[in-house]
Protein backbone atom coordinates (compact mmCIF):
# COMPACT_ATOMS: atom_id res chain seq x y z
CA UNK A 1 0.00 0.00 0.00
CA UNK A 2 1.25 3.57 -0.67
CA UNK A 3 2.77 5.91 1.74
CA UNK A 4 -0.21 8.75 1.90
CA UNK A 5 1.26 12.07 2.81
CA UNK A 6 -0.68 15.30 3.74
CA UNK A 7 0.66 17.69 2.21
CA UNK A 8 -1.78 18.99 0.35
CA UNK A 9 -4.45 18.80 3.10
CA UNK A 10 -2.06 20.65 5.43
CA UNK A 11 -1.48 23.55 3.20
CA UNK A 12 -5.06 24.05 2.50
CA UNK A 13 -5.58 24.26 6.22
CA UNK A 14 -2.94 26.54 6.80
CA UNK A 15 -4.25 28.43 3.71
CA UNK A 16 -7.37 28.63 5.39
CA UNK A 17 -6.18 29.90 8.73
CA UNK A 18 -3.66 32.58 6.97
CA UNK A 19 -6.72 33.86 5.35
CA UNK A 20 -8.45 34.56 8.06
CA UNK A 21 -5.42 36.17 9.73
CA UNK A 22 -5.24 38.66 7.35
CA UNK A 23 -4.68 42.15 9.08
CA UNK A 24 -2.96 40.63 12.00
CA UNK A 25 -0.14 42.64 13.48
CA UNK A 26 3.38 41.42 13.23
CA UNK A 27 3.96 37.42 12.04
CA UNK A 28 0.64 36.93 13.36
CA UNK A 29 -0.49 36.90 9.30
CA UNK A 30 2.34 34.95 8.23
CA UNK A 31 3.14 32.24 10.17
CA UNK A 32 0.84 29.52 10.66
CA UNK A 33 2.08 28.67 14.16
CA UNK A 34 1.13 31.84 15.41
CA UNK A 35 -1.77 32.61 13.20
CA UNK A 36 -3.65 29.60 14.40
CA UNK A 37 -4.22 30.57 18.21
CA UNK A 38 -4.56 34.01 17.00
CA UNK A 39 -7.52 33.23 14.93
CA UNK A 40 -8.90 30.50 17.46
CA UNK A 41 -9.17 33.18 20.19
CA UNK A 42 -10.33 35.67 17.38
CA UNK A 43 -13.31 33.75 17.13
CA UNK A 44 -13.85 32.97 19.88
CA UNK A 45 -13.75 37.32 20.91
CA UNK A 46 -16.08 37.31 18.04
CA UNK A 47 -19.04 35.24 18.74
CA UNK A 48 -18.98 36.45 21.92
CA UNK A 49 -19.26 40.04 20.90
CA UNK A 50 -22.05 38.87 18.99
CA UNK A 51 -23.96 37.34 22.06
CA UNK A 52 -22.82 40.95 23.97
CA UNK A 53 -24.00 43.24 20.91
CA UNK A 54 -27.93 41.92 21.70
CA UNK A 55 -27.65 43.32 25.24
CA UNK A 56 -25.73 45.97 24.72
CA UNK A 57 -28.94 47.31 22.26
CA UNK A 58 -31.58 46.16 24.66
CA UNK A 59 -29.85 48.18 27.40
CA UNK A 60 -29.46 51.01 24.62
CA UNK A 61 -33.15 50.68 24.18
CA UNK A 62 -34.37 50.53 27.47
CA UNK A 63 -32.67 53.71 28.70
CA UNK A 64 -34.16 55.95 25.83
CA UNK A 65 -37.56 54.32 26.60
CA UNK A 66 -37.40 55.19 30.18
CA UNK A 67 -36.03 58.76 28.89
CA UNK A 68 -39.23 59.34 27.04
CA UNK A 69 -41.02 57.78 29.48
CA UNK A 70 -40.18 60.10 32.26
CA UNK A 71 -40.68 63.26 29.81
CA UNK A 72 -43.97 61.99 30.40
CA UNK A 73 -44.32 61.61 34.08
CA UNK A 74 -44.24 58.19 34.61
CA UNK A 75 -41.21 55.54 35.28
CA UNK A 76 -40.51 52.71 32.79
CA UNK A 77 -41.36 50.02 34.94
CA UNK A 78 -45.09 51.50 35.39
CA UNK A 79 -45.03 52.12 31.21
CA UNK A 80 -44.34 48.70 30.57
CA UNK A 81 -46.89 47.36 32.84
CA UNK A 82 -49.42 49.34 31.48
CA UNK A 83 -48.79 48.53 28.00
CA UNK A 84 -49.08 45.37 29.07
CA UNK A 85 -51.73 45.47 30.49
CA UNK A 86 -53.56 47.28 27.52
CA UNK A 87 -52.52 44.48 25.34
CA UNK A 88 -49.92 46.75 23.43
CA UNK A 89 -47.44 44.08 22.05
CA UNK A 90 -44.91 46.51 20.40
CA UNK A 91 -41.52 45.63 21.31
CA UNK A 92 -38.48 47.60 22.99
CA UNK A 93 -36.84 48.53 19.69
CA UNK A 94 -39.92 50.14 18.43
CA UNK A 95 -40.77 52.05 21.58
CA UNK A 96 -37.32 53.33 21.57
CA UNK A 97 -37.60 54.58 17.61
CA UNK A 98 -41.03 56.12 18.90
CA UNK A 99 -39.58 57.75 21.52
CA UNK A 100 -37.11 59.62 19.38
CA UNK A 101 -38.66 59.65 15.47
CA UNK A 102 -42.64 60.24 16.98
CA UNK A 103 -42.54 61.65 20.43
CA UNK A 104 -46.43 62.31 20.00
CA UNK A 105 -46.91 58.86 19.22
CA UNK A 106 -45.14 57.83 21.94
CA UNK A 107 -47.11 60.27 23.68
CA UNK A 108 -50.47 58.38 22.94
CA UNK A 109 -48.38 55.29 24.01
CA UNK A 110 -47.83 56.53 27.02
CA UNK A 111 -51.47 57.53 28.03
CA UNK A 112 -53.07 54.29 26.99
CA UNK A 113 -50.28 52.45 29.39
CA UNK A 114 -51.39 55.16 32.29
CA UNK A 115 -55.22 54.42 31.33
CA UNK A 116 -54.93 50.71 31.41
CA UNK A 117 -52.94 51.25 34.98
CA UNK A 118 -55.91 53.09 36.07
């Protein structure tokens, strides 16, 4: 039986992990021995700044609701119960794009929550 080598398999690996440690500072980009934790751990920074990014926007979100919200004399916490109570199902996101594209939207927003808290 043939000796099998793996050459070729190796250097498309290594191809592969150069690639993706393109930009890397010094022989970070070069060499694959130090490439190859570089762009393990890279990845690893990266999905997790991908898991962080969600609450980072739903803290984002949450402060310029409760902004609005106490423009309007009342706390976030009593908003959301009251929209909640009224059956309003509009998300975070949108209250926050309400509260700074349509502040007399948000307005009306706000006094159904304070009606249904009534």
């Amino acid at each position: 039986m043939a000796r099998v080598k793996k050459g070729m398999a190796a250097k498309r690996r290594h191809k592969k992990i150069l690639k993706l440690a393109k930009g890397f500072y010094g022989s970070k980009h070069k060499i694959f021995t130090a490439a190859n934790p570089a762009v393990r751990r890279a990845l690893r920074s990266a999905e997790m700044g991908r898991k962080l990014k969600k609450r980072e926007y739903r803290k984002l979100w949450i402060t310029r609701i409760n902004a609005a919200a106490r423009a309007n004399d009342i706390s976030y916490s009593r908003l959301m119960d009251g929209l909640k109570k009224a059956g309003v199902e509009l998300n975070r996101k949108m209250l926050s794009e309400m509260a700074i594209h349509d502040p007399k939207g948000f307005g009306e927003m706000v006094a159904v929550a304070k009606e249904a808290l009534k």
